[in-house]
Protein backbone atom coordinates (compact mmCIF):
# COMPACT_ATOMS: atom_id res chain seq x y z
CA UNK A 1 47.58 0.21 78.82
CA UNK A 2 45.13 -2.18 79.80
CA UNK A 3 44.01 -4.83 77.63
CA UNK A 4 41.70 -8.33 77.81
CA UNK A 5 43.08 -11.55 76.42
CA UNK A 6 39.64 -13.67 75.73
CA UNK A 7 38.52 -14.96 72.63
CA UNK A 8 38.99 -12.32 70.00
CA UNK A 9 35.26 -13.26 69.18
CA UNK A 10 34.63 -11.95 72.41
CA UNK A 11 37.05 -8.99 73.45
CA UNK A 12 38.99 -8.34 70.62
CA UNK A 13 36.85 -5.24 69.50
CA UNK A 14 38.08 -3.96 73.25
CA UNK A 15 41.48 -4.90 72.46
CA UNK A 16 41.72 -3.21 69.13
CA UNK A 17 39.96 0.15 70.73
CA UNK A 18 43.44 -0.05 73.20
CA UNK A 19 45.67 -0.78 70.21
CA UNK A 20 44.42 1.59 67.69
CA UNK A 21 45.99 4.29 69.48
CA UNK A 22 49.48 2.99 69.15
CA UNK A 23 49.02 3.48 65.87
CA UNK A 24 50.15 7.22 64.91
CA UNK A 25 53.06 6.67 67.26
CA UNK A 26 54.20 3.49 65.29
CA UNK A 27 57.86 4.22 64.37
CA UNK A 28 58.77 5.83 67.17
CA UNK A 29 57.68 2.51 69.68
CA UNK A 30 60.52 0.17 69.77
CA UNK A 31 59.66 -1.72 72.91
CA UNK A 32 56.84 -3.07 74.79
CA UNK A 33 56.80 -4.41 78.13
CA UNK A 34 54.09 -7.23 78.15
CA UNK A 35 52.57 -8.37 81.78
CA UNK A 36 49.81 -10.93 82.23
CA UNK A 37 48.40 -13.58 84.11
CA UNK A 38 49.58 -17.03 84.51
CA UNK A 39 46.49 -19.43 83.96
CA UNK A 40 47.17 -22.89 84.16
CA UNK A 41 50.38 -23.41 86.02
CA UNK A 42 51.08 -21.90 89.34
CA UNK A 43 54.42 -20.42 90.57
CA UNK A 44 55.80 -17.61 92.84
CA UNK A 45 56.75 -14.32 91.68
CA UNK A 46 57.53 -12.88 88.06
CA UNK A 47 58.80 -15.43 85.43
CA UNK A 48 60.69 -15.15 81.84
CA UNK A 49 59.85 -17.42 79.41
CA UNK A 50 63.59 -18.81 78.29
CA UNK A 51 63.00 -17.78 74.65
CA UNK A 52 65.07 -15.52 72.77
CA UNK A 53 61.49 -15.11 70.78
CA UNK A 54 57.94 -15.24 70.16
CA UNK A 55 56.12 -16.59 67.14
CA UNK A 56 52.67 -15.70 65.53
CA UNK A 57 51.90 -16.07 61.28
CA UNK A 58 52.41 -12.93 61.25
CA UNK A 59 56.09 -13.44 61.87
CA UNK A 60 58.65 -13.26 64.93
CA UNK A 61 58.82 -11.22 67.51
CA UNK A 62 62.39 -10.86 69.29
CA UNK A 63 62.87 -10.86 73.18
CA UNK A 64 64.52 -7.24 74.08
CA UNK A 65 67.95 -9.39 75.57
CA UNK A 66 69.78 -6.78 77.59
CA UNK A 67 66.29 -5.92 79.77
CA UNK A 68 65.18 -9.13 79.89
CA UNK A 69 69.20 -10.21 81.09
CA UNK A 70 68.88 -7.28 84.18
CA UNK A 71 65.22 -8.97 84.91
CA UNK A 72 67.10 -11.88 85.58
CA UNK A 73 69.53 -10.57 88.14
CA UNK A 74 66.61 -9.44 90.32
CA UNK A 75 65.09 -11.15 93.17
CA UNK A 76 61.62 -13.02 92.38
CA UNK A 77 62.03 -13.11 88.61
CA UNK A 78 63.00 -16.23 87.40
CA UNK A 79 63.13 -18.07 83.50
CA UNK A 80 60.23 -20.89 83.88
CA UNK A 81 59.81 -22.08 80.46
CA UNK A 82 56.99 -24.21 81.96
CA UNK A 83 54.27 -21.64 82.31
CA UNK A 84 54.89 -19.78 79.25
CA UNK A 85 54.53 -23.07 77.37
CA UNK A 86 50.64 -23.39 78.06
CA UNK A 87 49.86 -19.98 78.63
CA UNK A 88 47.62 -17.63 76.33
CA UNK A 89 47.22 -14.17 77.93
CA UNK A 90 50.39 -12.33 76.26
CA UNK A 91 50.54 -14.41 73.09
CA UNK A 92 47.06 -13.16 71.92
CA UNK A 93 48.25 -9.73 72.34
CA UNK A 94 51.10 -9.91 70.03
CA UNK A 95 48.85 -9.99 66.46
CA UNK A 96 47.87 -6.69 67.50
CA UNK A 97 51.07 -5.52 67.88
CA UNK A 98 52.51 -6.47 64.84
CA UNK A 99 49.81 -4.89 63.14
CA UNK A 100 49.85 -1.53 64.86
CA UNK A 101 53.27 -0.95 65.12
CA UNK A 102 56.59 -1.26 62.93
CA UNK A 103 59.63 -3.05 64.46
CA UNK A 104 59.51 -3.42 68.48
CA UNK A 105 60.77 -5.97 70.74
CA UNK A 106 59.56 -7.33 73.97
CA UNK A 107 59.86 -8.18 77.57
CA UNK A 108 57.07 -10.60 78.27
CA UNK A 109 56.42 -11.17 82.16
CA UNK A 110 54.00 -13.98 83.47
CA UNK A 111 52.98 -12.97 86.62
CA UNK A 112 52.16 -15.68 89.58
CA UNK A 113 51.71 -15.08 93.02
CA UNK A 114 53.29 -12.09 93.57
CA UNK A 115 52.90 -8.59 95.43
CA UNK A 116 52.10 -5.91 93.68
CA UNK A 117 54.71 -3.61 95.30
CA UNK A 118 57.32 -6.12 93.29
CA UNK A 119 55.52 -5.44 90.26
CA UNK A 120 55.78 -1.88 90.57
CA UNK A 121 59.15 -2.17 91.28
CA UNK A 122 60.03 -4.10 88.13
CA UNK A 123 58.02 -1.36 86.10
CA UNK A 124 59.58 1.37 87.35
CA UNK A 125 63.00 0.39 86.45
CA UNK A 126 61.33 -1.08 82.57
CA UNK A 127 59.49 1.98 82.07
CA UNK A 128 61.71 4.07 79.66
CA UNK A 129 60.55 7.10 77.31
CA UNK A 130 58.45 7.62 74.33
CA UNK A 131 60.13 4.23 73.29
CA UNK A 132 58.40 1.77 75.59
CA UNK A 133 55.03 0.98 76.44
CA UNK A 134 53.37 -0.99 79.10
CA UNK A 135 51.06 -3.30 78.56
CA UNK A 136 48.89 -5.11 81.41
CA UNK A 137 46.61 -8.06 80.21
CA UNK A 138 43.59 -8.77 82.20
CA UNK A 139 40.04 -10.23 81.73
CA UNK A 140 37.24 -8.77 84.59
CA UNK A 141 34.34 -11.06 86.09
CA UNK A 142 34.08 -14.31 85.09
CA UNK A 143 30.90 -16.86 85.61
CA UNK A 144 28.35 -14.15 85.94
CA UNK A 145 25.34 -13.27 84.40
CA UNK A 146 25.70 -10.08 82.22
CA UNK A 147 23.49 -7.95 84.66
CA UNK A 148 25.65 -8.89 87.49
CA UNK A 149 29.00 -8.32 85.40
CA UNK A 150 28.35 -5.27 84.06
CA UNK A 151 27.73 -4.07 87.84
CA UNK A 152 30.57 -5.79 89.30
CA UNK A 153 32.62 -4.28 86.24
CA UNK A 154 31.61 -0.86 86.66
CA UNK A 155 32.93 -1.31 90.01
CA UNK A 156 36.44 -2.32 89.18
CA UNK A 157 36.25 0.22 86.46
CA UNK A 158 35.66 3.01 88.89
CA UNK A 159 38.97 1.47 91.27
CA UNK A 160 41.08 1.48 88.19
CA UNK A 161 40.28 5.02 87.43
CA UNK A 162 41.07 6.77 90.84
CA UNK A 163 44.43 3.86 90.91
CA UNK A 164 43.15 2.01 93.63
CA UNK A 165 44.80 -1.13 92.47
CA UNK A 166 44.82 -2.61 96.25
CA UNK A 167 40.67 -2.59 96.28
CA UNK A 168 41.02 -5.13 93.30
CA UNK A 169 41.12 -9.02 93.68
CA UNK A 170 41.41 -12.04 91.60
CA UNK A 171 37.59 -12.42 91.51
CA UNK A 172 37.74 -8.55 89.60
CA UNK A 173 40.05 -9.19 87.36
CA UNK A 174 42.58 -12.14 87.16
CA UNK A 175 45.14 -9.94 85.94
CA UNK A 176 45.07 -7.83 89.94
CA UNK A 177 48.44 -7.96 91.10
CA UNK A 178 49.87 -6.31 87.83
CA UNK A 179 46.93 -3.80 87.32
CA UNK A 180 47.48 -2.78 90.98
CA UNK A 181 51.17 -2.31 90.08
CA UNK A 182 50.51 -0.61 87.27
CA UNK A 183 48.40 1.45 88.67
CA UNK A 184 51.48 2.42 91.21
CA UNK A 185 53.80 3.38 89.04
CA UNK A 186 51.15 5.25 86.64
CA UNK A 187 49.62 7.16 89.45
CA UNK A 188 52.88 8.27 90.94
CA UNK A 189 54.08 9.52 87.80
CA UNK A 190 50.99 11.82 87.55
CA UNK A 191 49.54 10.05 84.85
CA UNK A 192 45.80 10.41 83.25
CA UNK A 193 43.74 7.45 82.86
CA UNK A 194 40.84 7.08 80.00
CA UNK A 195 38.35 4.24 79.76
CA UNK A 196 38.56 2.76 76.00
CA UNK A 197 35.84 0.19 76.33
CA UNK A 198 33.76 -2.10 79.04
CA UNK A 199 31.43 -4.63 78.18
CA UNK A 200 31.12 -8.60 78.75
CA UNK A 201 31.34 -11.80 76.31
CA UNK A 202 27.68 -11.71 76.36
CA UNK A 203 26.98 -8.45 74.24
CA UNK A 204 29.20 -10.01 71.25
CA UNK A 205 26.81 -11.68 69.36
CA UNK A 206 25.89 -15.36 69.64
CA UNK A 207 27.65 -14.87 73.30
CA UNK A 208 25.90 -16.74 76.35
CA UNK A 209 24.35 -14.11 78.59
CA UNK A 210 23.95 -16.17 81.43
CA UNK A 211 27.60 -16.85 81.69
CA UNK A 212 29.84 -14.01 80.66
CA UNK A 213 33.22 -12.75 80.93
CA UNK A 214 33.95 -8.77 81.41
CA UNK A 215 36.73 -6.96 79.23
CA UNK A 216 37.68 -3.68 79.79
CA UNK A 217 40.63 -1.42 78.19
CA UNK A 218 42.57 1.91 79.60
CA UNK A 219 45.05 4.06 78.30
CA UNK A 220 47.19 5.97 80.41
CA UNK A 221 49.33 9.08 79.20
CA UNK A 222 50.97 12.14 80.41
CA UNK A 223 48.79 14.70 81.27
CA UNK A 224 48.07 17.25 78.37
């Protein structure tokens, strides 16, 4: 999946529209592989957070140890605590989790500068069976007005859908090196893609029009 990781003011009706179809499948996911953008500090490559778990008030959520242990061994992954520490983009994801799903552990990537064939890579070898799902956390536009956001949206909506991850940059959606590897793996795997939701921080109410930020969510599955 796809998901955005604003303010849950803001995209968290997208979010839930992504989440709510975890739902009848709740017992049977045990593991979700969690990939966003790094905001605030910059590194190279993929990095593990050095925590053997994650908390919300809605209780812990253990670090799946043996994946996370053969992340480690690969080239351009590294633990650096220091990103994770001020970063927001797969923390707000886990309250949906907990809610939608039973018991499940995780294997949360920050992503910095970093290609997206790497990416790929790394999914490929996390990407498991009816177990494990894939999660990719990105907002769209930023600093536009709605008008020009929901164009420039539609846009990168329309890549995402025929996998064209390498037509995306970080002005499309901060979150463009793991959609585009996403989009690898999904695409060569003969995977279908559905749009959930697309809209901006402006059409939630009291948002600023003049000065949005786009969400979108996607589900991908095995073709019926």
């Amino acid at each position: 999946m796809i998901v955005p990781h604003g303010g849950l003011a803001y995209c968290g009706p997208v979010a839930a529209a992504a989440y709510a179809r975890l739902r009848p499948a709740r017992e049977k996911i045990r593991r979700i592989v969690l990939l966003g953008p790094a905001h605030r500090l910059p590194f190279r490559g993929l990095a593990l957070p050095g925590a053997a778990a994650f908390r919300t008030p809605l209780g812990d959520v253990a670090l799946d140890a043996s994946a996370v242990a053969r992340l480690k061994a690969l080239p351009g992954i590294a633990e650096l605590p220091g990103p994770h520490a001020a970063e927001h983009s797969l923390e707000v994801q886990l309250p949906f989790l907990q809610r939608a799903l039973a018991k499940f552990t995780l294997v949360p990537i920050l992503v910095g500068e970093a290609d997206s064939a790497v990416i790929a890579a790394v999914l490929d070898g996390l990407w498991g069976g009816a177990e494990t799902v894939v999660v990719v956390t990105s907002d769209l536009s930023h600093g536009k007005a709605a008008a020009e956001a929901r164009a420039q949206d539609g846009r990168t909506a329309a890549a995402i859908e025929r996998f064209a991850g390498r037509a995306l940059g970080p002005g499309d959606a901060c979150g463009c090196a793991a959609i585009a590897g996403l989009l690898a793996v999904a695409g060569a795997r003969g995977l279908d893609c559905a749009r959930l939701a697309l809209c901006n921080s402006g059409d939630a109410a009291g948002g600023d029009a003049s000065d949005v930020v786009g969400y979108g969510a996607w589900a991908f599955a095995a073709r019926a």
